[in-house]
PDB file of N, CA and C in Angstrom:
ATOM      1  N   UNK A   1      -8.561  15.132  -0.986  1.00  0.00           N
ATOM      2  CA  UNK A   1      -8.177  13.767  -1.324  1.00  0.00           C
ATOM      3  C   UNK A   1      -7.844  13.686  -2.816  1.00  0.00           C
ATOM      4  N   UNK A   2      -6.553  12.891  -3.284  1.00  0.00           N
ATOM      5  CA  UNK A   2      -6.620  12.771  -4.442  1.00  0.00           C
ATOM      6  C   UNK A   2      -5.641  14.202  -5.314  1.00  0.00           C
ATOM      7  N   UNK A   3      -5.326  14.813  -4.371  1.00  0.00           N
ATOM      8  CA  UNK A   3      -4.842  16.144  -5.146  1.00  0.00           C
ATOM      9  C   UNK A   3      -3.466  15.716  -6.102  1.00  0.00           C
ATOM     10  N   UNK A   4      -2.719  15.129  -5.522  1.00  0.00           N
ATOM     11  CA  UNK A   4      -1.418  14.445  -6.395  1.00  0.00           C
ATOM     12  C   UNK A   4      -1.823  13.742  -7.320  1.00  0.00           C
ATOM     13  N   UNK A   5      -3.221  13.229  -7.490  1.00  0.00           N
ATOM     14  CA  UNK A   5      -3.379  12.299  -8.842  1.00  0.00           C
ATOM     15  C   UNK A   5      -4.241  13.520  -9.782  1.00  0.00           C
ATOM     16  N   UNK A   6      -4.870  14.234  -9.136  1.00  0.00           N
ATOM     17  CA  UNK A   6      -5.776  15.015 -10.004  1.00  0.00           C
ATOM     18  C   UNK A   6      -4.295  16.005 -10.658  1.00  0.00           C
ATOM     19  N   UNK A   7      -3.276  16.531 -10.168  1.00  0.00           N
ATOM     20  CA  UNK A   7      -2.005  17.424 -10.632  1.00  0.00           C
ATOM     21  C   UNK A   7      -1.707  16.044 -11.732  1.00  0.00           C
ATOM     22  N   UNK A   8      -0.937  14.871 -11.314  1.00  0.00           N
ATOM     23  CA  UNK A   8      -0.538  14.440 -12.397  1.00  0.00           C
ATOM     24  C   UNK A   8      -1.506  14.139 -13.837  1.00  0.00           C
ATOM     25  N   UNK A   9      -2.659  13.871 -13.514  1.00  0.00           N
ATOM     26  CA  UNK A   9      -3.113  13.519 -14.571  1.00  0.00           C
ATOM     27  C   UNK A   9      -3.970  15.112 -15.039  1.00  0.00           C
ATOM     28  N   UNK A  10      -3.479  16.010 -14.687  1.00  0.00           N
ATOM     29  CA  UNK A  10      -4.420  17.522 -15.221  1.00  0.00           C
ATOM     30  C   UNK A  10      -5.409  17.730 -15.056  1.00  0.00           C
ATOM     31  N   UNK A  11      -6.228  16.790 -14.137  1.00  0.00           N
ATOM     32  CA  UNK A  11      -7.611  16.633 -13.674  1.00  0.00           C
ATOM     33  C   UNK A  11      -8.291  16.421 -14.575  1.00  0.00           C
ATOM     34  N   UNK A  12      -8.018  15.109 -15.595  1.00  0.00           N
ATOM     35  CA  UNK A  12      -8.709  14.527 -16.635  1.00  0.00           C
ATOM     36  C   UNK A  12      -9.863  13.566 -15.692  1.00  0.00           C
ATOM     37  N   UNK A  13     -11.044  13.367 -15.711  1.00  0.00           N
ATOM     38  CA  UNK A  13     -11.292  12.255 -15.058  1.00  0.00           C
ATOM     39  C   UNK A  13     -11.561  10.853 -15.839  1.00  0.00           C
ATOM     40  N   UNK A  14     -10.857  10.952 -16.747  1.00  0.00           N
ATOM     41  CA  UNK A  14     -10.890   9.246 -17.283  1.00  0.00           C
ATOM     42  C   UNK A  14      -9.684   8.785 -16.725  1.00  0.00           C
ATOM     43  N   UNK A  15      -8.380   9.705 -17.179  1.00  0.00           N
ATOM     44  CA  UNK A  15      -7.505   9.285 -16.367  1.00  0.00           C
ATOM     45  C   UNK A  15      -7.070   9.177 -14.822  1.00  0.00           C
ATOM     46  N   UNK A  16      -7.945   9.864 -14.187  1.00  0.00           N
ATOM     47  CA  UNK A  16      -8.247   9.451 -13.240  1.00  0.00           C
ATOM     48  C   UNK A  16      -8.921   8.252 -12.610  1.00  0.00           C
ATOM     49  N   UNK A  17      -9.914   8.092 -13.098  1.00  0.00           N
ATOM     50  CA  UNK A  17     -10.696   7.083 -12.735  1.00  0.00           C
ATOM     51  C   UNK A  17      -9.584   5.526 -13.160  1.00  0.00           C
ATOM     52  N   UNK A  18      -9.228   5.235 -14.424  1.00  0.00           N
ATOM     53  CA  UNK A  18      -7.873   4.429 -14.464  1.00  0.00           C
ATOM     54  C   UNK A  18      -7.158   4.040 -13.645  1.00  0.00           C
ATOM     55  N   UNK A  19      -6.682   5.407 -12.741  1.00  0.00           N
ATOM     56  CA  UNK A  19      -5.586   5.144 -12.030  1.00  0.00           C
ATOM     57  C   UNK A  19      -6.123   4.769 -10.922  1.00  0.00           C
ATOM     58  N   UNK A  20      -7.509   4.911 -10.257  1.00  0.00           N
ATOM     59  CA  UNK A  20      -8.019   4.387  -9.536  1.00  0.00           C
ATOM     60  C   UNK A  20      -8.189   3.119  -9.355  1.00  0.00           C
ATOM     61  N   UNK A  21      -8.986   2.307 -10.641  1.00  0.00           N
ATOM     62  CA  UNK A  21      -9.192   1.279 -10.701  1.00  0.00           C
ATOM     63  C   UNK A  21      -8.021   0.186 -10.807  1.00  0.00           C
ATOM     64  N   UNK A  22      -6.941   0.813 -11.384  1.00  0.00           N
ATOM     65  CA  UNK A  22      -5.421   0.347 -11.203  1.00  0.00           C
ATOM     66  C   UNK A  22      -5.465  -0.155  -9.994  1.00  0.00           C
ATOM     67  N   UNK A  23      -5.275   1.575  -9.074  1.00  0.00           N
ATOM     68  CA  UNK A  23      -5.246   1.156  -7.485  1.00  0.00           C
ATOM     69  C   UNK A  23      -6.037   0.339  -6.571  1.00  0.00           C
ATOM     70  N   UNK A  24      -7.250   0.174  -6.830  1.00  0.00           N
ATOM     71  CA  UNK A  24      -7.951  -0.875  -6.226  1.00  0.00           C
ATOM     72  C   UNK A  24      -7.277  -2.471  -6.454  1.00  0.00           C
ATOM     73  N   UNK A  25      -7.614  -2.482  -8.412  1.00  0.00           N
ATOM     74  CA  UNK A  25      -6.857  -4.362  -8.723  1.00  0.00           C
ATOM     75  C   UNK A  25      -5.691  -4.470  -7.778  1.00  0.00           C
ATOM     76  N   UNK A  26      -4.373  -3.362  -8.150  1.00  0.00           N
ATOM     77  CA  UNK A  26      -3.495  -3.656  -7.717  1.00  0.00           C
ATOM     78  C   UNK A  26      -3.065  -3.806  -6.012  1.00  0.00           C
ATOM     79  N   UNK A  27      -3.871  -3.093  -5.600  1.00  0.00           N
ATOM     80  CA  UNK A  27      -3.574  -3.224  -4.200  1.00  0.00           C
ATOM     81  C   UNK A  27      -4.263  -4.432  -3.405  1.00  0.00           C
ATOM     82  N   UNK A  28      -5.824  -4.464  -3.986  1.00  0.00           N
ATOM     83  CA  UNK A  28      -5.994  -5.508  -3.163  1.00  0.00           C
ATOM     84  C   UNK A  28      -4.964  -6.960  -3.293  1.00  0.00           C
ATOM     85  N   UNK A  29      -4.508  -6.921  -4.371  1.00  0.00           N
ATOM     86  CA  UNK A  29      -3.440  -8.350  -4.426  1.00  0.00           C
ATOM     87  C   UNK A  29      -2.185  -7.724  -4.160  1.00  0.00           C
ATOM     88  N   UNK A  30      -2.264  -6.753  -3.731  1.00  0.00           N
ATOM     89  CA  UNK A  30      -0.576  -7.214  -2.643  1.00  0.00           C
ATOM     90  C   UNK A  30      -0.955  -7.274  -1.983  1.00  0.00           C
ATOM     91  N   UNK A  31      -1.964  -6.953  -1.053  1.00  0.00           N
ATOM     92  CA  UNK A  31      -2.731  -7.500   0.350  1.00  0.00           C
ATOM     93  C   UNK A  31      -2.821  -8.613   0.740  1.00  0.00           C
ATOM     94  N   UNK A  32      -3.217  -9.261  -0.470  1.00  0.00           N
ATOM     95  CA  UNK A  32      -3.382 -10.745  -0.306  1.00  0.00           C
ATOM     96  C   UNK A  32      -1.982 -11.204  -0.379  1.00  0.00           C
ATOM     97  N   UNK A  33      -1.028 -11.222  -1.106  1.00  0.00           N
ATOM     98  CA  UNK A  33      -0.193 -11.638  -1.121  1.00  0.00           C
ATOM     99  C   UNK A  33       1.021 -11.315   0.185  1.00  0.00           C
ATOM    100  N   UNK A  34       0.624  -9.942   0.735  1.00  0.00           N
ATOM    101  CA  UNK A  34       1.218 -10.027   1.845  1.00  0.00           C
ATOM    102  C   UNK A  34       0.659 -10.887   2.758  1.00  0.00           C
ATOM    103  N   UNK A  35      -0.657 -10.377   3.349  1.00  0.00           N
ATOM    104  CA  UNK A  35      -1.277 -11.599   4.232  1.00  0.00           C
ATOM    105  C   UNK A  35      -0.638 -13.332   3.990  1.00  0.00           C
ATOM    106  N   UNK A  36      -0.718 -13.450   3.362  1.00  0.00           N
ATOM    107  CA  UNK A  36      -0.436 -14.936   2.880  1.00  0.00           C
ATOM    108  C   UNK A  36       1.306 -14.888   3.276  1.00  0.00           C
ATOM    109  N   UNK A  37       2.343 -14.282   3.508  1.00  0.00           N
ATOM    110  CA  UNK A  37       3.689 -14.257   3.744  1.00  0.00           C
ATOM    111  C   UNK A  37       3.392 -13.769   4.415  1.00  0.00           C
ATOM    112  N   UNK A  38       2.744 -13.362   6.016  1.00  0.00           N
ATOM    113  CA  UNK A  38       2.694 -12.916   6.843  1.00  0.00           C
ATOM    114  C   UNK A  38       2.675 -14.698   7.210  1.00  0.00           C
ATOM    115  N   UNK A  39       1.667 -15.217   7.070  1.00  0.00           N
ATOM    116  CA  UNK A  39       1.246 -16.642   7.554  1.00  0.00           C
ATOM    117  C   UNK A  39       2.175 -17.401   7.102  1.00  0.00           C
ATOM    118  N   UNK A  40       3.125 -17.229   6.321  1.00  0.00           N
ATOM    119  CA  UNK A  40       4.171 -18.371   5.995  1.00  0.00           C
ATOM    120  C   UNK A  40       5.478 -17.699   6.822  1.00  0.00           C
ATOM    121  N   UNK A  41       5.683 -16.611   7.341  1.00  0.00           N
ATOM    122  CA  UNK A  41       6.461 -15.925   8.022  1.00  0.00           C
ATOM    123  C   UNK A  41       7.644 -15.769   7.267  1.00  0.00           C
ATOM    124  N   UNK A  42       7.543 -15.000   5.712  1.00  0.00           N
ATOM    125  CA  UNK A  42       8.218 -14.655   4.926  1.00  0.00           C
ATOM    126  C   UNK A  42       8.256 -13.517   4.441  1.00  0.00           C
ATOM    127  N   UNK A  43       9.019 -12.780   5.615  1.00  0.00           N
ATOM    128  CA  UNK A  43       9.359 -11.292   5.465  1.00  0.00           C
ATOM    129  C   UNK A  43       9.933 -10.662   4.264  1.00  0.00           C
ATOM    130  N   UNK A  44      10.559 -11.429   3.892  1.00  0.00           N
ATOM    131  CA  UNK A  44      11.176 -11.235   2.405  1.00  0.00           C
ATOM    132  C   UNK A  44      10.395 -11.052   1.542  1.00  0.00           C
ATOM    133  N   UNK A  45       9.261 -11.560   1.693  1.00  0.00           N
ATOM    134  CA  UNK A  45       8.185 -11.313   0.805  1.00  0.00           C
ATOM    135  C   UNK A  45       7.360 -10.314   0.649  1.00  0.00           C
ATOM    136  N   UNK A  46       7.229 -10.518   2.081  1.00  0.00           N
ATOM    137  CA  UNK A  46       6.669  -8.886   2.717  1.00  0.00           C
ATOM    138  C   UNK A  46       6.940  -7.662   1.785  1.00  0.00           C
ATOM    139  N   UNK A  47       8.342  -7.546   2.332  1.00  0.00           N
ATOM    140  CA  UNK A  47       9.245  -6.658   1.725  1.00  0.00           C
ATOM    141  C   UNK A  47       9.259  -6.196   0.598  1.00  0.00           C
ATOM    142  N   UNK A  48       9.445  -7.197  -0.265  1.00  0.00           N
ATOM    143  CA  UNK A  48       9.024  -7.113  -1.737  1.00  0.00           C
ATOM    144  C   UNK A  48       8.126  -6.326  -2.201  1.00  0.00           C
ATOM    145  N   UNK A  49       7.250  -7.536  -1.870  1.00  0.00           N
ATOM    146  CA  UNK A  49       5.819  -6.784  -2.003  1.00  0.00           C
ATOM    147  C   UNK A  49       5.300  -5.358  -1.436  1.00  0.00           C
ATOM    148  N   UNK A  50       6.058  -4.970  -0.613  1.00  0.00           N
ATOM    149  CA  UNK A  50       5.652  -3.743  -0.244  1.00  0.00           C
ATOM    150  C   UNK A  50       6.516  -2.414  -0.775  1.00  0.00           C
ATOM    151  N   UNK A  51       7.979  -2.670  -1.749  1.00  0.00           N
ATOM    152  CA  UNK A  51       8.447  -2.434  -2.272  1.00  0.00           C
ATOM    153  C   UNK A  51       7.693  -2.149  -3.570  1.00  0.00           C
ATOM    154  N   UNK A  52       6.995  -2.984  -4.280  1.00  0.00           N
ATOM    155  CA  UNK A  52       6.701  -2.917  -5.352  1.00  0.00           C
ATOM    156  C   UNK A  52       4.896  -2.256  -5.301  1.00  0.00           C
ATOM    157  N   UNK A  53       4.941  -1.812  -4.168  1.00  0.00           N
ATOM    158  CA  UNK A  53       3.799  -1.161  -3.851  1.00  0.00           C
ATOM    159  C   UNK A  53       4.193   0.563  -3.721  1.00  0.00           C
ATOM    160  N   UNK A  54       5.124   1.038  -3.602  1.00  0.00           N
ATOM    161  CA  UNK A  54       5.358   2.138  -3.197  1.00  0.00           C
ATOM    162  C   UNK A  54       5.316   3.131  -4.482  1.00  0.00           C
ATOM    163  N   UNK A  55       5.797   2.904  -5.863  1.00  0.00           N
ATOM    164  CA  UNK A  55       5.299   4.011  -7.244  1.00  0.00           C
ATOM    165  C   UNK A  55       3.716   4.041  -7.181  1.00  0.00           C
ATOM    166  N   UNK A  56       3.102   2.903  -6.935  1.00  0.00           N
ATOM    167  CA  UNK A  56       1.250   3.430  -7.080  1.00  0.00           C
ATOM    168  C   UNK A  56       1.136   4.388  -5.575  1.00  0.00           C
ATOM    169  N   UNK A  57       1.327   3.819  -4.446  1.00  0.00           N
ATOM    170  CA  UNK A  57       1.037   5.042  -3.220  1.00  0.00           C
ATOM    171  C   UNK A  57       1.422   6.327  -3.890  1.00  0.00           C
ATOM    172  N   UNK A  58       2.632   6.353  -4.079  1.00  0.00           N
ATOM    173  CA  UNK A  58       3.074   7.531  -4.408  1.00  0.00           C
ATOM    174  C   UNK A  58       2.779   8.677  -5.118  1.00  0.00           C
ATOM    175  N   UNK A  59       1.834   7.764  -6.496  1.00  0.00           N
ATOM    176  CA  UNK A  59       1.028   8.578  -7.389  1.00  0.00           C
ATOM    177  C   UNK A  59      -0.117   8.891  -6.741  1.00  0.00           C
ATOM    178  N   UNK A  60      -0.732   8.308  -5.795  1.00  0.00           N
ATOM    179  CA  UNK A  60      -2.199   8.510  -5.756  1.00  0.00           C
ATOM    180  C   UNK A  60      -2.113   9.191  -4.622  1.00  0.00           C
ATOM    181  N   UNK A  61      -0.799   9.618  -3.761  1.00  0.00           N
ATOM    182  CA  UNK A  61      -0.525  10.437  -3.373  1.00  0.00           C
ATOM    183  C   UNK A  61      -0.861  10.257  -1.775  1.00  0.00           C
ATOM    184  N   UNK A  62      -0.736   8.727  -1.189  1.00  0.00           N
ATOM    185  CA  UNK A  62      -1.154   8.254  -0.082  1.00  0.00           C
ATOM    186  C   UNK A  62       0.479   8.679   0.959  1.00  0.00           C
ATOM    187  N   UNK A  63       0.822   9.759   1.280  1.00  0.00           N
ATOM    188  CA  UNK A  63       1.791   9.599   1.839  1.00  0.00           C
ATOM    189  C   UNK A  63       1.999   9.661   3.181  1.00  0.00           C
ATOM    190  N   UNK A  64       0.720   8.977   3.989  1.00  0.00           N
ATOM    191  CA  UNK A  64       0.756   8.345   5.283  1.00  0.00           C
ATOM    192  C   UNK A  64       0.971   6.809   4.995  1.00  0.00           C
ATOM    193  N   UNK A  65       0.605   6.283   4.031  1.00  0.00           N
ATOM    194  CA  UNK A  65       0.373   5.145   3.817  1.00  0.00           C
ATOM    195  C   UNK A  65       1.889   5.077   3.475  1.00  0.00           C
ATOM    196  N   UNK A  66       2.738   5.708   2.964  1.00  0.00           N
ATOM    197  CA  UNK A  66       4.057   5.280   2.201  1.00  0.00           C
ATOM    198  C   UNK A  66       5.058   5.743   3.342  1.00  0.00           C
ATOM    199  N   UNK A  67       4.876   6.572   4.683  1.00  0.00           N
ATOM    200  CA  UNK A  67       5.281   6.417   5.384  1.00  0.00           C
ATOM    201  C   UNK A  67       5.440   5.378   6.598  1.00  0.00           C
ATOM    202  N   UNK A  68       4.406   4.805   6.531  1.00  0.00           N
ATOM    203  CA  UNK A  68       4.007   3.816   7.410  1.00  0.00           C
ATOM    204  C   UNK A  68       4.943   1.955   6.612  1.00  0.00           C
ATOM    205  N   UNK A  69       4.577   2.228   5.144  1.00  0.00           N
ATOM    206  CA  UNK A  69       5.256   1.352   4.083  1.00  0.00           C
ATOM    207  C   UNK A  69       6.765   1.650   4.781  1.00  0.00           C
ATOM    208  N   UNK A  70       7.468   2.412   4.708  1.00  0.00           N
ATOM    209  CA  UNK A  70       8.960   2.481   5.199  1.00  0.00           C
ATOM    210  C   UNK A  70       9.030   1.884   6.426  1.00  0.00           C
ATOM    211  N   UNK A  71       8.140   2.500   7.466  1.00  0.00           N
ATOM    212  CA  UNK A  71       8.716   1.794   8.827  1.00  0.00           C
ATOM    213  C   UNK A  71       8.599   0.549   8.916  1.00  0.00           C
ATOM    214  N   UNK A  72       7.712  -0.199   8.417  1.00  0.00           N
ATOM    215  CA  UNK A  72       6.957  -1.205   8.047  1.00  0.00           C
ATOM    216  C   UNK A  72       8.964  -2.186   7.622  1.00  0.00           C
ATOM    217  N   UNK A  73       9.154  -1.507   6.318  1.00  0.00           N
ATOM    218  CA  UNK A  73      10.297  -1.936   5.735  1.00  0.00           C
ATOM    219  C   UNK A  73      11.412  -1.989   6.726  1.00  0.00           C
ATOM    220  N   UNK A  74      11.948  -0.721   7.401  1.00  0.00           N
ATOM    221  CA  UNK A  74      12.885  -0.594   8.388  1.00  0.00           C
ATOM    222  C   UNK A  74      12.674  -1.516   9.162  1.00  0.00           C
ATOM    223  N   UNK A  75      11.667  -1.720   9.485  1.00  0.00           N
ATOM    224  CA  UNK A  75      11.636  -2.601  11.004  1.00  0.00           C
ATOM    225  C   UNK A  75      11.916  -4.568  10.200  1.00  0.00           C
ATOM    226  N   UNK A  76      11.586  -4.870   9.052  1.00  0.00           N
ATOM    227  CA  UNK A  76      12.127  -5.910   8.590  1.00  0.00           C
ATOM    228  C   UNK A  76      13.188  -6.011   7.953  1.00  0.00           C
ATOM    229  N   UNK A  77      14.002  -4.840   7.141  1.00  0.00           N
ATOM    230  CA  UNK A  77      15.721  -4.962   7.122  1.00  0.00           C
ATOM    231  C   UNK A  77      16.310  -4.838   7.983  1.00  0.00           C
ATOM    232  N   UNK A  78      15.825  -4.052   9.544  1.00  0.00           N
ATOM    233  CA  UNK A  78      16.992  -4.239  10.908  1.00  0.00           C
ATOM    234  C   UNK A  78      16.521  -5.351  11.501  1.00  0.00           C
ATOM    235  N   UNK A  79      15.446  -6.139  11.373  1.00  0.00           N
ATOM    236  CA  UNK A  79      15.224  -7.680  11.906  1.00  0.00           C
ATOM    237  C   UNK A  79      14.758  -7.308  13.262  1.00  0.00           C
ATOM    238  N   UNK A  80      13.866  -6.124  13.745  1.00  0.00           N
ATOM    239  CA  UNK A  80      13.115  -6.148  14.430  1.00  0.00           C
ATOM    240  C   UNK A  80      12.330  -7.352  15.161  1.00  0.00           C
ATOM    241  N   UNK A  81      11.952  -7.353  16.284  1.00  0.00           N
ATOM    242  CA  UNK A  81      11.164  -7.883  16.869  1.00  0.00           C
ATOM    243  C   UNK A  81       9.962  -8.447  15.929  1.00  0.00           C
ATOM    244  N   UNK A  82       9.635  -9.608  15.401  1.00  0.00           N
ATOM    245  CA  UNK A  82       9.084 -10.172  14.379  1.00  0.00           C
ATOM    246  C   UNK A  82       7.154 -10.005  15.271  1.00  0.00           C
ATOM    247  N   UNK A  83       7.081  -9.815  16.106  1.00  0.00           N
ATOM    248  CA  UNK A  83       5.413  -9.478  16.175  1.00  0.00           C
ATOM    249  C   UNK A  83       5.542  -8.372  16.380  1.00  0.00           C
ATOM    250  N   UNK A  84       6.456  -7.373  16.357  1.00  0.00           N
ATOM    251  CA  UNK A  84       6.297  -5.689  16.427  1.00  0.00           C
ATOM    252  C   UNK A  84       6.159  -5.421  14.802  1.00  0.00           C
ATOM    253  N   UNK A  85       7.009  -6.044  13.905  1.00  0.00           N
ATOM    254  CA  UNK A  85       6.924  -6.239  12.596  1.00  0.00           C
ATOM    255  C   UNK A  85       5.425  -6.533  12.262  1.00  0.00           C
ATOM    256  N   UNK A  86       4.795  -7.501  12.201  1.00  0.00           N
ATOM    257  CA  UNK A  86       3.969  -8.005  12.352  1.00  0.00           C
ATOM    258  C   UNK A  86       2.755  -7.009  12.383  1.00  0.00           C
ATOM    259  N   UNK A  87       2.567  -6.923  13.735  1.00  0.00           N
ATOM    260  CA  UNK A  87       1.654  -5.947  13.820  1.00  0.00           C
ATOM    261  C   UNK A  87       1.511  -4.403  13.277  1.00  0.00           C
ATOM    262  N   UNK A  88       2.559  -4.122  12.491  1.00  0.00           N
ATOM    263  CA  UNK A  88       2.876  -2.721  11.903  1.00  0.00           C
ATOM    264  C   UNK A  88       2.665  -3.390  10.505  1.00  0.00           C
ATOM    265  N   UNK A  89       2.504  -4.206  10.354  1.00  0.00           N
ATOM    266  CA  UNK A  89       2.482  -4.737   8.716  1.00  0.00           C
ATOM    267  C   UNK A  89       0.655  -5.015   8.570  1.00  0.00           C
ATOM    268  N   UNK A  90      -0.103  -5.869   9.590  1.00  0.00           N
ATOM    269  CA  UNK A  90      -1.327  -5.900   9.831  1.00  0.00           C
ATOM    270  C   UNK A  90      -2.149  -4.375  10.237  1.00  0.00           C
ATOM    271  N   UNK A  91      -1.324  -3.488  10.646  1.00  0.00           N
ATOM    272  CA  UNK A  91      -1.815  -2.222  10.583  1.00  0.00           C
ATOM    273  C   UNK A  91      -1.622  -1.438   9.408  1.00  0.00           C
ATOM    274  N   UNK A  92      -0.499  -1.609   8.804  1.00  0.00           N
ATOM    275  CA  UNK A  92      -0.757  -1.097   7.346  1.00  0.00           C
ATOM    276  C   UNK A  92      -1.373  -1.833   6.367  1.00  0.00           C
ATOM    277  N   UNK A  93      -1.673  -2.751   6.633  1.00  0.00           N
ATOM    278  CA  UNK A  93      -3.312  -3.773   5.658  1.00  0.00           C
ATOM    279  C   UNK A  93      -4.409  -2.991   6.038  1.00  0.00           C
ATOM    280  N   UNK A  94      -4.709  -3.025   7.219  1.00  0.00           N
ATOM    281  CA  UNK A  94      -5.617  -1.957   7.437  1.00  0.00           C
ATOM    282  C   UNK A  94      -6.139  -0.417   6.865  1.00  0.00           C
ATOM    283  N   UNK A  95      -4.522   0.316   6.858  1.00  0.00           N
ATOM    284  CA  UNK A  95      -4.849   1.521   6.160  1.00  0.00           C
ATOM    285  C   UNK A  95      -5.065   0.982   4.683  1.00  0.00           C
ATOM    286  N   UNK A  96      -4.337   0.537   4.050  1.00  0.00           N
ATOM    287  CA  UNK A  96      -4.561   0.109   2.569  1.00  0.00           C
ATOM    288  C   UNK A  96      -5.892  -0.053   2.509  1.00  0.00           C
ATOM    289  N   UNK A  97      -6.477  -1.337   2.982  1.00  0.00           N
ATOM    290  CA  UNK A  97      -7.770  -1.490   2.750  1.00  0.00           C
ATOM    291  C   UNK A  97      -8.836  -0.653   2.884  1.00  0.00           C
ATOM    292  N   UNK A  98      -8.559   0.121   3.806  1.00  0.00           N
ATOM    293  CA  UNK A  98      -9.416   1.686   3.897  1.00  0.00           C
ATOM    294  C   UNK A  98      -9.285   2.888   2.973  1.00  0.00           C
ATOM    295  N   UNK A  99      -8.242   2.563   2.322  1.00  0.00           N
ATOM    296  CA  UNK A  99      -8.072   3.509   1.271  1.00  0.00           C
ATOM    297  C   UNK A  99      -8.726   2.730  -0.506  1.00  0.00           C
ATOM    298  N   UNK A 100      -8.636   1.607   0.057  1.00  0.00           N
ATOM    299  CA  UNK A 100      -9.440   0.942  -1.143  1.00  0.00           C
ATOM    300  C   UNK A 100     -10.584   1.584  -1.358  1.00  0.00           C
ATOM    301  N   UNK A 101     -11.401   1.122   0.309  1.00  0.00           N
ATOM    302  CA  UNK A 101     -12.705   1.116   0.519  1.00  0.00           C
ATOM    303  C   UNK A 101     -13.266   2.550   0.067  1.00  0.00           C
ATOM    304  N   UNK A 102     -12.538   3.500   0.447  1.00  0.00           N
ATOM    305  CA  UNK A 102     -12.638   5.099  -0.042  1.00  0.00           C
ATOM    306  C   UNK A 102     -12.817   5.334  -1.293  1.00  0.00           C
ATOM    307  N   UNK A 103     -12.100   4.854  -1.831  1.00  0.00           N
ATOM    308  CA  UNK A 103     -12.192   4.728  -3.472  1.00  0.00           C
ATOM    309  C   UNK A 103     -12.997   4.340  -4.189  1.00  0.00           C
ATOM    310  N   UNK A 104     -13.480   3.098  -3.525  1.00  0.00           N
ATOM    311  CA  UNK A 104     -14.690   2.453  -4.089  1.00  0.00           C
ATOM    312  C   UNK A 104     -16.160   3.564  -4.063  1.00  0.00           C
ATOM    313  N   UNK A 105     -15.888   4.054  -2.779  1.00  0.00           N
ATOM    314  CA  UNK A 105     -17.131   4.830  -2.238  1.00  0.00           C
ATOM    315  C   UNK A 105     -17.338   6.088  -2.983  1.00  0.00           C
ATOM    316  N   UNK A 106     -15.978   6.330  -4.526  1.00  0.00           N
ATOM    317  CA  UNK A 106     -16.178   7.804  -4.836  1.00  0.00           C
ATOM    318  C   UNK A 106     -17.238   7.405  -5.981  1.00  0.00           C
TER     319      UNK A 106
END
């Protein structure tokens, strides 16, 4: 776990730990902020927001999570079935939040 952040940062652990705590602030509020445009049924927002989530996955090297982020995306730029959307967007809250929770637990 963690091997893409321990390579970028040279396996410093201050800078590590940083980028952690980054990842926790920052993620739990796109969570929220997705949830909340899930309930206003503003995919666009979604989107966004899950857009502007994808450089932190990337560093911390979650790349189930940033795969799941794409389909997630695909399925709301081709205008998918809006509770197939839906439920792939509430399932990737899920992984997020479990990857919080992991973090917290190191």
């Amino acid at each position: 776990m963690l091997d893409k952040l321990k390579e970028i940062t040279d396996g410093n652990e201050e800078s590590m730990k940083l980028y952690i705590q980054s990842y926790i602030k920052v993620m739990t509020a796109r969570i929220e902020t997705i949830q909340y445009a899930l309930s206003q049924h503003d995919y666009e927002k979604v989107l966004s927001t899950l857009q502007k989530a994808k450089p932190l996955l990337t560093t911390m090297g979650y790349d189930d999570i940033l795969r799941m982020v794409n389909h997630v995306e695909m399925g709301i730029k081709k205008n998918y079935a809006r509770p197939m959307t839906k439920e792939n967007t509430l399932s990737l809250i899920d992984d997020i939040q479990e990857s919080i929770n992991r973090l917290r637990d190191l």
